[in-house]
Protein backbone atom coordinates (compact mmCIF):
# COMPACT_ATOMS: atom_id res chain seq x y z
CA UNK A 1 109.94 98.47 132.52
CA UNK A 2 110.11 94.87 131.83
CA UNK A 3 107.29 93.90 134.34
CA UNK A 4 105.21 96.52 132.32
CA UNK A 5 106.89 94.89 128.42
CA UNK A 6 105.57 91.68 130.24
CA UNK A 7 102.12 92.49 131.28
CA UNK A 8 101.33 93.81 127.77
CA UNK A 9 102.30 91.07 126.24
CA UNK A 10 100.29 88.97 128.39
CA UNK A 11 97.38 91.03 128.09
CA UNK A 12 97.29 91.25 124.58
CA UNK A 13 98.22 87.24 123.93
CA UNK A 14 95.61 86.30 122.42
CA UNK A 15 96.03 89.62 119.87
CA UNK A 16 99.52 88.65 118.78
CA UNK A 17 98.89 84.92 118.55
CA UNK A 18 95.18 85.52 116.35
CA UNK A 19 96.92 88.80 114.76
CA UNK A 20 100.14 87.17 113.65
CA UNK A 21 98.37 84.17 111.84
CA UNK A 22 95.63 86.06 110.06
CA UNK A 23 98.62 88.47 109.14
CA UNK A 24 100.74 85.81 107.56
CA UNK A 25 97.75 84.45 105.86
CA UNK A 26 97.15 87.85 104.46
CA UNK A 27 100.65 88.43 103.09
CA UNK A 28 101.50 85.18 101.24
CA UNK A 29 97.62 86.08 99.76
CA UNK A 30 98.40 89.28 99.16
CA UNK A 31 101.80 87.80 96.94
CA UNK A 32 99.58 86.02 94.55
CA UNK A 33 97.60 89.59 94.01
CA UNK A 34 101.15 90.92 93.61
CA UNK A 35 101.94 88.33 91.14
CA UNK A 36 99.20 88.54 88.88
CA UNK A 37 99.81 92.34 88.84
CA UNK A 38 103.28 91.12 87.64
CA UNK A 39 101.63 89.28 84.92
CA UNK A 40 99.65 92.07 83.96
CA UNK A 41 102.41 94.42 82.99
CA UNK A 42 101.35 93.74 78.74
CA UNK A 43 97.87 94.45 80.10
CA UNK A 44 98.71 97.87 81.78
CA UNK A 45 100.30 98.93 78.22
CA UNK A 46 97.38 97.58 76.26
CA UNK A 47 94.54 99.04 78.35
CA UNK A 48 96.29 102.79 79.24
CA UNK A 49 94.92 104.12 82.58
CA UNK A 50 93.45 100.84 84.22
CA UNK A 51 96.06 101.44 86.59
CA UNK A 52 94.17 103.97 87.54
CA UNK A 53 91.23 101.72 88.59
CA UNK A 54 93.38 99.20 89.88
CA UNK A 55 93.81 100.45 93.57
CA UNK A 56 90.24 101.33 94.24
CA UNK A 57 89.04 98.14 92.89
CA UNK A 58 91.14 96.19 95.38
CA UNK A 59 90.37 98.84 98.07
CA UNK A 60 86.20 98.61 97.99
CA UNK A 61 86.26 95.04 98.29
CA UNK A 62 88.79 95.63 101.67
CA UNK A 63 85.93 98.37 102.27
CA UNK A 64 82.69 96.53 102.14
CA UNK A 65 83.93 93.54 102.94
CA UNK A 66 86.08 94.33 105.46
CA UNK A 67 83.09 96.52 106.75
CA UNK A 68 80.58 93.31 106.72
CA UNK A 69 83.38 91.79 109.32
CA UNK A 70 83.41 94.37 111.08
CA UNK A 71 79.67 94.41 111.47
CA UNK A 72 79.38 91.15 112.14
CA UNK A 73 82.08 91.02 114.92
CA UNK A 74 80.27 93.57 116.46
CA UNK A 75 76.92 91.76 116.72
CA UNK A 76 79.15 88.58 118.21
CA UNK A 77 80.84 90.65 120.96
CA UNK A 78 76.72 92.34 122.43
CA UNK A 79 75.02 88.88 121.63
CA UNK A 80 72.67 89.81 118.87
CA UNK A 81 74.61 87.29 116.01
CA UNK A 82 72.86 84.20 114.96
CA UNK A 83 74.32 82.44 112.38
CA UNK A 84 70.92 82.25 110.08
CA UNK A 85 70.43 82.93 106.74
CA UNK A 86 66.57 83.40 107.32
CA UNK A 87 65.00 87.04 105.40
CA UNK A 88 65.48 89.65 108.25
CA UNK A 89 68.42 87.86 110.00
CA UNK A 90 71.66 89.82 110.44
CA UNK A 91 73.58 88.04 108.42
CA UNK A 92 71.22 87.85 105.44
CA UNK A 93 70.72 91.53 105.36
CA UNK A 94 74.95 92.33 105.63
CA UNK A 95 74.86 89.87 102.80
CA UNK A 96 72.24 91.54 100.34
CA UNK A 97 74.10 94.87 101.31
CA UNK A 98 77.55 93.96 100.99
CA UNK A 99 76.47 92.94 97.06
CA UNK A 100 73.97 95.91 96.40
CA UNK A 101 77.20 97.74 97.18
CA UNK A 102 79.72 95.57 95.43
CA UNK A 103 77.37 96.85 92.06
CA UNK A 104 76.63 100.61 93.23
CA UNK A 105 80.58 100.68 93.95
CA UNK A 106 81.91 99.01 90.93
CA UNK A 107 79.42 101.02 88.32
CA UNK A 108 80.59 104.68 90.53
CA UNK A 109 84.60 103.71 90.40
CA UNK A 110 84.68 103.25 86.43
CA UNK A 111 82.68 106.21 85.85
CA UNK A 112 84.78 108.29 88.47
CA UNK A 113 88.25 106.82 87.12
CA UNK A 114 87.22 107.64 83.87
CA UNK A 115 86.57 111.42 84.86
CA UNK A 116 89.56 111.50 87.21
CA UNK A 117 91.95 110.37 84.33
CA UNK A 118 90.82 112.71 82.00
CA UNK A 119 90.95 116.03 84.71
CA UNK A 120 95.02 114.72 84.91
CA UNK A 121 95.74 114.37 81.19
CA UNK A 122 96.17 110.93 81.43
CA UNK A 123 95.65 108.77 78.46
CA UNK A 124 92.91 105.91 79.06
CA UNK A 125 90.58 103.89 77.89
CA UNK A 126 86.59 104.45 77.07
CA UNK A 127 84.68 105.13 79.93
CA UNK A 128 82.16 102.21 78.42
CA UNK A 129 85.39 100.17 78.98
CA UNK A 130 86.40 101.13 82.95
CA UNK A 131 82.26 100.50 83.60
CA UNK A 132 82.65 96.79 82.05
CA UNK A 133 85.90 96.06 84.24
CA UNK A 134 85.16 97.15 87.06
CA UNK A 135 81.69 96.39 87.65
CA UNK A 136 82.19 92.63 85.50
CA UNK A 137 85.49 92.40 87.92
CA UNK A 138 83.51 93.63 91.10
CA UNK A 139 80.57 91.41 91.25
CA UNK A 140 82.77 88.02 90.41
CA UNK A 141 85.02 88.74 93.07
CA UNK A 142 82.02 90.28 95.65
CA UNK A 143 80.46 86.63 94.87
CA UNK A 144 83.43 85.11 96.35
CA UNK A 145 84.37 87.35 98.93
CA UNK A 146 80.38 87.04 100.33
CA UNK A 147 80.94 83.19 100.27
CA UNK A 148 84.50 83.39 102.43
CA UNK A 149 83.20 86.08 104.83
CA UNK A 150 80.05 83.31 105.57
CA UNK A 151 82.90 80.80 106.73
CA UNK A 152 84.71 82.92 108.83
CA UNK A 153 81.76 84.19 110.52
CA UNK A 154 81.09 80.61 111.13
CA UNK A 155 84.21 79.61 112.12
CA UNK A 156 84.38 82.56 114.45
CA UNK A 157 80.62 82.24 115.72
CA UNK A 158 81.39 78.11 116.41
CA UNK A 159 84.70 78.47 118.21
CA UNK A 160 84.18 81.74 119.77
CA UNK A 161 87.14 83.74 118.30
CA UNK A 162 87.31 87.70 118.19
CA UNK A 163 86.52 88.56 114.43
CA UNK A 164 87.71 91.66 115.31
CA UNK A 165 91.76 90.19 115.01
CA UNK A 166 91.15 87.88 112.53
CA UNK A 167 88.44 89.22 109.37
CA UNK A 168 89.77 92.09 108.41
CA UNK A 169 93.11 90.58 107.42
CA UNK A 170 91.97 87.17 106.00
CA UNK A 171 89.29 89.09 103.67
CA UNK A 172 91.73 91.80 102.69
CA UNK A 173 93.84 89.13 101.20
CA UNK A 174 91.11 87.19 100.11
CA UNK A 175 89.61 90.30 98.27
CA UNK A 176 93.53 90.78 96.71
CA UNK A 177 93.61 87.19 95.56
CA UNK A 178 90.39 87.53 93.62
CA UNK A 179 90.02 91.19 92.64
CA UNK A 180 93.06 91.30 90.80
CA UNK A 181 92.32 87.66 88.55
CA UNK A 182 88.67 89.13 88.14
CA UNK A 183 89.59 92.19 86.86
CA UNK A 184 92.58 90.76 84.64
CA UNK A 185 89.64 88.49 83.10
CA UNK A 186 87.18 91.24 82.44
CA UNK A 187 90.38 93.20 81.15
CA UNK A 188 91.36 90.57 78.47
CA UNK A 189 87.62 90.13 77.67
CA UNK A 190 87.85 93.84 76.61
CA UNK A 191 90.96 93.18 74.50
CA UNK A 192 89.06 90.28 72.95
CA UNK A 193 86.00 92.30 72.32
CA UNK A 194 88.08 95.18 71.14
CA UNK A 195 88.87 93.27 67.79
CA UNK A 196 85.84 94.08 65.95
CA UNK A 197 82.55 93.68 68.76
CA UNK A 198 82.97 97.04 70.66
CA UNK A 199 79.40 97.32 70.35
CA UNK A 200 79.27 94.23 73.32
CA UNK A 201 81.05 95.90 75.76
CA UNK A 202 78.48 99.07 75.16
CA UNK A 203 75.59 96.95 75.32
CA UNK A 204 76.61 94.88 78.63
CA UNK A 205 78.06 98.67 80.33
CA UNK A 206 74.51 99.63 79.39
CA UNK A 207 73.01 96.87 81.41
CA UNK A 208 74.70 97.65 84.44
CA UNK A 209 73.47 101.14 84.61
CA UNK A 210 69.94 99.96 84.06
CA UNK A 211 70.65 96.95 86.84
CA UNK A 212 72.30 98.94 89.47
CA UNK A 213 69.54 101.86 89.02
CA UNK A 214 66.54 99.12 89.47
CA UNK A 215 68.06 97.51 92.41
CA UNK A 216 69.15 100.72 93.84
CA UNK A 217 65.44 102.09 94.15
CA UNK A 218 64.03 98.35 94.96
CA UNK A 219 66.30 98.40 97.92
CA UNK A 220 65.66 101.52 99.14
CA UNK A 221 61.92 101.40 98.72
CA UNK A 222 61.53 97.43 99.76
CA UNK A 223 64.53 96.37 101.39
CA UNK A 224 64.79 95.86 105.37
CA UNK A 225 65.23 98.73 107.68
CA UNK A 226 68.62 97.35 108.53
CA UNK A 227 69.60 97.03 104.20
CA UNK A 228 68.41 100.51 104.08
CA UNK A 229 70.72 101.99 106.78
CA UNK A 230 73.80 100.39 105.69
CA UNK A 231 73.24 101.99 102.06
CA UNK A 232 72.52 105.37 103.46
CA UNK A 233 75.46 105.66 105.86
CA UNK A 234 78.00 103.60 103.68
CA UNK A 235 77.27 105.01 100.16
CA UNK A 236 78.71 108.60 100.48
CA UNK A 237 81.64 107.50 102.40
CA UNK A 238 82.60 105.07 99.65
CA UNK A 239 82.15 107.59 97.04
CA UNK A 240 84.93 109.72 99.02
CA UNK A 241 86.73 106.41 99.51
CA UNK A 242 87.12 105.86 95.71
CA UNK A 243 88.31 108.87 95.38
CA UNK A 244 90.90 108.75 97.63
CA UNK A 245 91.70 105.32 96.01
CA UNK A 246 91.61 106.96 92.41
CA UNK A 247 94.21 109.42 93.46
CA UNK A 248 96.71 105.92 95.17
CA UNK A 249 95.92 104.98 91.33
CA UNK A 250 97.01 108.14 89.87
CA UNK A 251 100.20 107.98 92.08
CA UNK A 252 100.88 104.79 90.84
CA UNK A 253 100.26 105.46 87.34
CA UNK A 254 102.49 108.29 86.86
CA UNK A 255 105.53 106.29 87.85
CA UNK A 256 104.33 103.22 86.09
CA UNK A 257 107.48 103.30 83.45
CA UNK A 258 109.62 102.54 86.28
CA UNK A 259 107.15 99.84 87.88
CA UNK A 260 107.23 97.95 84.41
CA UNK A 261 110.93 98.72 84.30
CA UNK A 262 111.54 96.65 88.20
CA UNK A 263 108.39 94.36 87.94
CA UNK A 264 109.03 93.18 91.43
CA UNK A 265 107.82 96.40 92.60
CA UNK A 266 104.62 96.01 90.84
CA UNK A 267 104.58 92.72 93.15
CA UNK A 268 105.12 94.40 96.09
CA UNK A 269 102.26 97.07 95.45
CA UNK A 270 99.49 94.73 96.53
CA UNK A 271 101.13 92.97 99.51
CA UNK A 272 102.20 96.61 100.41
CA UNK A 273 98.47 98.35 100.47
CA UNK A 274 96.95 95.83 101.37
CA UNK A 275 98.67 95.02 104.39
CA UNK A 276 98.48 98.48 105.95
CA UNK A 277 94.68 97.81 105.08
CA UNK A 278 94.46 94.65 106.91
CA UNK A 279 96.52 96.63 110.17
CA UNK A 280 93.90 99.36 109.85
CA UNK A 281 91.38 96.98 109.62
CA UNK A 282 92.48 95.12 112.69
CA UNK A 283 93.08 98.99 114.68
CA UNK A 284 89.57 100.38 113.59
CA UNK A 285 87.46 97.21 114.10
CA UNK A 286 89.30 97.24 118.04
CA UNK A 287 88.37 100.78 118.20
CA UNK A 288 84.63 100.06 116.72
CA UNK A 289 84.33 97.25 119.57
CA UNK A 290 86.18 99.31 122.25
CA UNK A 291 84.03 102.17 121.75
CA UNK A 292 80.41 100.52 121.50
CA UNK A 293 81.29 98.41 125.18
CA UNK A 294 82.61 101.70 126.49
CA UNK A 295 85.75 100.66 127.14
CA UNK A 296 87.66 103.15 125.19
CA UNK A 297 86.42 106.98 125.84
CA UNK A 298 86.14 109.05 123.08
CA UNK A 299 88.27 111.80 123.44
CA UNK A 300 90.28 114.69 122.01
CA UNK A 301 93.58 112.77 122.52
CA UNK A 302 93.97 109.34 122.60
CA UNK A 303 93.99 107.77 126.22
CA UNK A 304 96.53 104.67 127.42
CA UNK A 305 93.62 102.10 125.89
CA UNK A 306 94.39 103.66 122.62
CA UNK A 307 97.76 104.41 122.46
CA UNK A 308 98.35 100.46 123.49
CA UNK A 309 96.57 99.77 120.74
CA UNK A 310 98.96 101.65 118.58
CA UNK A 311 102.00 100.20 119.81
CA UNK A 312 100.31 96.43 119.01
CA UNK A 313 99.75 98.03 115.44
CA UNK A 314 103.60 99.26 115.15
CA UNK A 315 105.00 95.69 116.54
CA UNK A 316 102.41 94.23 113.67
CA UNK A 317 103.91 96.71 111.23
CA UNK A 318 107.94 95.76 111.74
CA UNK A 319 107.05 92.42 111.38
CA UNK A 320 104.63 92.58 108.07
CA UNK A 321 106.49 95.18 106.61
CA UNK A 322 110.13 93.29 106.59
CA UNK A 323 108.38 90.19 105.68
CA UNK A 324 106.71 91.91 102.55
CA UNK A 325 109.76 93.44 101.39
CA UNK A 326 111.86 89.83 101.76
CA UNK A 327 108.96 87.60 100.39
CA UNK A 328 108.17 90.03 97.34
CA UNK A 329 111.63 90.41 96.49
CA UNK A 330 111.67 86.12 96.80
CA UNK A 331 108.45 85.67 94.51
CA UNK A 332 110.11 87.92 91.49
CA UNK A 333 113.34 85.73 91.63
CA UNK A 334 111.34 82.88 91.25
CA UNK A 335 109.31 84.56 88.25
CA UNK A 336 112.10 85.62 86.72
CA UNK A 337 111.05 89.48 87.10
CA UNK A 338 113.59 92.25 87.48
CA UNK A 339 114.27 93.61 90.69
CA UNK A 340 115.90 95.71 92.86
CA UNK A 341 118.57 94.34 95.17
CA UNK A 342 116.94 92.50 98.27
CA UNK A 343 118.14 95.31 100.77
CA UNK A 344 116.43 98.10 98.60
CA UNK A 345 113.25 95.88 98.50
CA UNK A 346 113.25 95.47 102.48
CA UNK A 347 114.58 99.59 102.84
CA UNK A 348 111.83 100.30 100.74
CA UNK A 349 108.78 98.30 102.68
CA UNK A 350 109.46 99.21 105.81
CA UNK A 351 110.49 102.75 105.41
CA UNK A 352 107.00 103.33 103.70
CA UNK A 353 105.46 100.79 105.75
CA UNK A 354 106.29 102.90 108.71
CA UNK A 355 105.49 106.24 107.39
CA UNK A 356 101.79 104.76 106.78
CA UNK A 357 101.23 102.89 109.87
CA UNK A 358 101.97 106.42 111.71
CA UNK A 359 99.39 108.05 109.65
CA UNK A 360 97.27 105.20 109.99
CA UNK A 361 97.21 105.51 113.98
CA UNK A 362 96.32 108.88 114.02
CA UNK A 363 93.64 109.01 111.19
CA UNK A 364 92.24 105.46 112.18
CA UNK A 365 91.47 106.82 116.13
CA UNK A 366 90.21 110.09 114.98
CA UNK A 367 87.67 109.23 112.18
CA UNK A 368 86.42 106.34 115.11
CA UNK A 369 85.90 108.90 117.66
CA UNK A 370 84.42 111.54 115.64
CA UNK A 371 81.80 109.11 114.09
CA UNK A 372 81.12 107.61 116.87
CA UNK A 373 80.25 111.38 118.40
CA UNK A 374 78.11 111.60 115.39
CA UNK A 375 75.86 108.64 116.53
CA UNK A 376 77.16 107.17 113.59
CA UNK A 377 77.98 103.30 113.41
CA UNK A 378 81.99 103.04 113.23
CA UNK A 379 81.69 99.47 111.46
CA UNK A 380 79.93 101.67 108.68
CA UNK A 381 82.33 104.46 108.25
CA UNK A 382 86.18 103.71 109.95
CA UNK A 383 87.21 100.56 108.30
CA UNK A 384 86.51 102.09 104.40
CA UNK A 385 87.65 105.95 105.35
CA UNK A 386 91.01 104.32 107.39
CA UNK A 387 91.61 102.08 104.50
CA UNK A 388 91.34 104.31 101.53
CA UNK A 389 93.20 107.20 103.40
CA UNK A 390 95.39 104.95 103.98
CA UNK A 391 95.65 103.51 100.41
CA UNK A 392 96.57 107.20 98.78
CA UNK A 393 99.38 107.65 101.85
CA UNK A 394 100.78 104.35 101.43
CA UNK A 395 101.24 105.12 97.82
CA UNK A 396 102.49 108.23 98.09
CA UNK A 397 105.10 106.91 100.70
CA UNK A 398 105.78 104.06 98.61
CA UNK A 399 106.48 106.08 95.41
CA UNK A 400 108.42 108.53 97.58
CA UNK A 401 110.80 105.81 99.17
CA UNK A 402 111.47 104.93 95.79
CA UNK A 403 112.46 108.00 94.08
CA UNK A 404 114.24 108.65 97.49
CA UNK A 405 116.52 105.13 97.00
CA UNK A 406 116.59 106.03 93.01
CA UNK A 407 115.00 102.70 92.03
């Protein structure tokens, strides 16, 4: 038994030592998210139902992004990656694609949280005003995000490292750190706006229909072959995604008196989600890799090169998850935010954090396989369906820890 502990370990070295770095990276990013959602509490009451909005904003910039990675990680491992930013390159086209879908994205989730708000008797605000957050939020924080994911493709590309263990965690917590800012910007721009120019916000929502529309059609009529697929095969899997996002929101929003009441859970909300993103971004952009060099078979139950994969994923999870619940419960002392007792706060992450990452194993292996059976590109399709899945469980198991420790 230990000679076998020991050869895993040594096996999977490199995992652990990339893993456990981008990991920690992603965590103390993922605090500052949690903090600014701490800051936002006024915000939440001002602006009813942009909680709502809140998780699949964060989530489709884990998706695309995360996605781009993905991609790109892929090309590195079969030797097609250059690191050019010529028209018709690889990375150019990811590039124009991960921003034609940043807009698409961004225009869909307002419209849809809007709708979804209003089908659950939520009170919220005009649907004029979820199209100006989100897509004025979205495209700052896409501009970013497209800027960070160029570095560590380079940094990758240059010293040979496996994007696979190290993007999807470094650009979900980039994505955290910036959504959440951008959005709380385009939020108080509303509440400035609100006080007697209402007709702005309707003229600039109006603008974004028009722009997404015309670069929607010049894309798909123009744009290169590789632009065109991405758009196809993405687009109706992120519409699902934000609506499994929409519901996390939902979740969230209908226990959001006793969030404001212990702010520190609001701080842990972020750190929470968006770890078990950045775990099922590391587990589906393995299985994406493992599957297109045929090293993982894709079958009905998962064989031993999967199921090691899931234990690397559960020794990631004790770790993140305890860390979370400590450093969260740390970061609201030091704000001055009411909180739970630091025993709840680490009960609470890692009982949830658990209950996800066993979800997370099952859905993130299945929804590889069966795309990949599909002829369907993994990097397009597991990383956003894994992470918003993902997003409504971890909610749900968050929100259910907590009524379950009566916090």
């Amino acid at each position: 038994m230990r000679l076998r502990m020991r050869s895993f370990f040594s096996r999977n070295r490199s995992v652990f030592s990339l893993g456990m770095i981008a990991l920690m990276i992603s965590s103390l990013g993922d605090l500052l998210a949690g903090a600014t959602l701490g800051f936002m509490t006024n915000t939440l009451t001002l602006l009813p139902g942009l909680m709502v909005l809140i998780p699949p904003a964060i989530g489709m910039r884990g998706n695309i992004f995360g996605a781009l990675g993905s991609r790109l990680g892929t090309a590195m491992h079969i030797g097609t990656f250059e690191f050019s930013f010529r028209r018709g390159s690889i990375l150019r086209q990811n590039m124009e694609t991960s921003l034609l879908l940043t807009l698409i994205v961004s225009f869909l989730m307002g419209v849809l949280a809007k709708i979804m708000a209003e089908a659950f008797g939520i009170s919220s605000i005009s649907v004029q005003e979820f199209v100006f957050i989100s897509v004025l939020g979205g495209v700052l924080a896409g501009l970013v995000l497209i800027f960070i994911n160029v570095i560590v493709a380079w940094a990758g590309f240059k010293r040979n490292w496996d994007l696979d263990n190290i993007s999807a965690p470094i650009i979900t917590a980039a994505g955290d750190i910036v959504t959440l800012p951008m959005l709380f910007l385009a939020a108080i721009i509303v509440l400035r706006l609100e006080e007697g120019f209402l007709y702005v916000i309707d003229l600039v929502s109006l603008f974004f229909v028009i722009l997404t529309i015309v670069l929607t059609i010049q894309a798909m009529r123009k744009g290169q072959q590789e632009v065109q697929r991405i758009v196809r095969h993405s687009l109706p899997v992120l519409t699902l995604c934000i609506l499994l996002d929409i519901i996390a929101g939902l979740t969230i929003e209908h226990q959001l008196e006793s969030l404001v009441a212990f702010p520190a859970l609001l701080v842990l909300i972020p750190p929470f989600l968006e770890d078990a993103n950045a775990l099922g971004g590391i587990l589906t952009s393995r299985f994406s890799t493992l599957l297109h060099m045929g090293i993982l078979e894709p079958k009905r139950t998962p064989d031993h090169v999967a199921i090691e994969n899931f234990a690397i994923i559960y020794i990631f999870a004790i770790w993140v998850f305890s860390l979370v619940g400590v450093s969260s419960y740390i970061v609201a002392w030091l704000m001055g935010l009411s909180s739970p007792p630091l025993m709840d706060m680490l009960a609470l992450s890692l009982l949830a954090g658990l209950v996800t990452i066993t979800f997370l194993n099952i859905i993130a292996y299945y929804v590889s396989v069966v795309t990949y059976r599909l002829n369907l590109d993994p990097d397009d399709h597991s990383i956003p369906l894994t992470s918003s899945a993902i997003d409504s469980i971890g909610a749900l198991a968050l929100m259910g820890v907590v009524v379950a420790l009566g916090l």
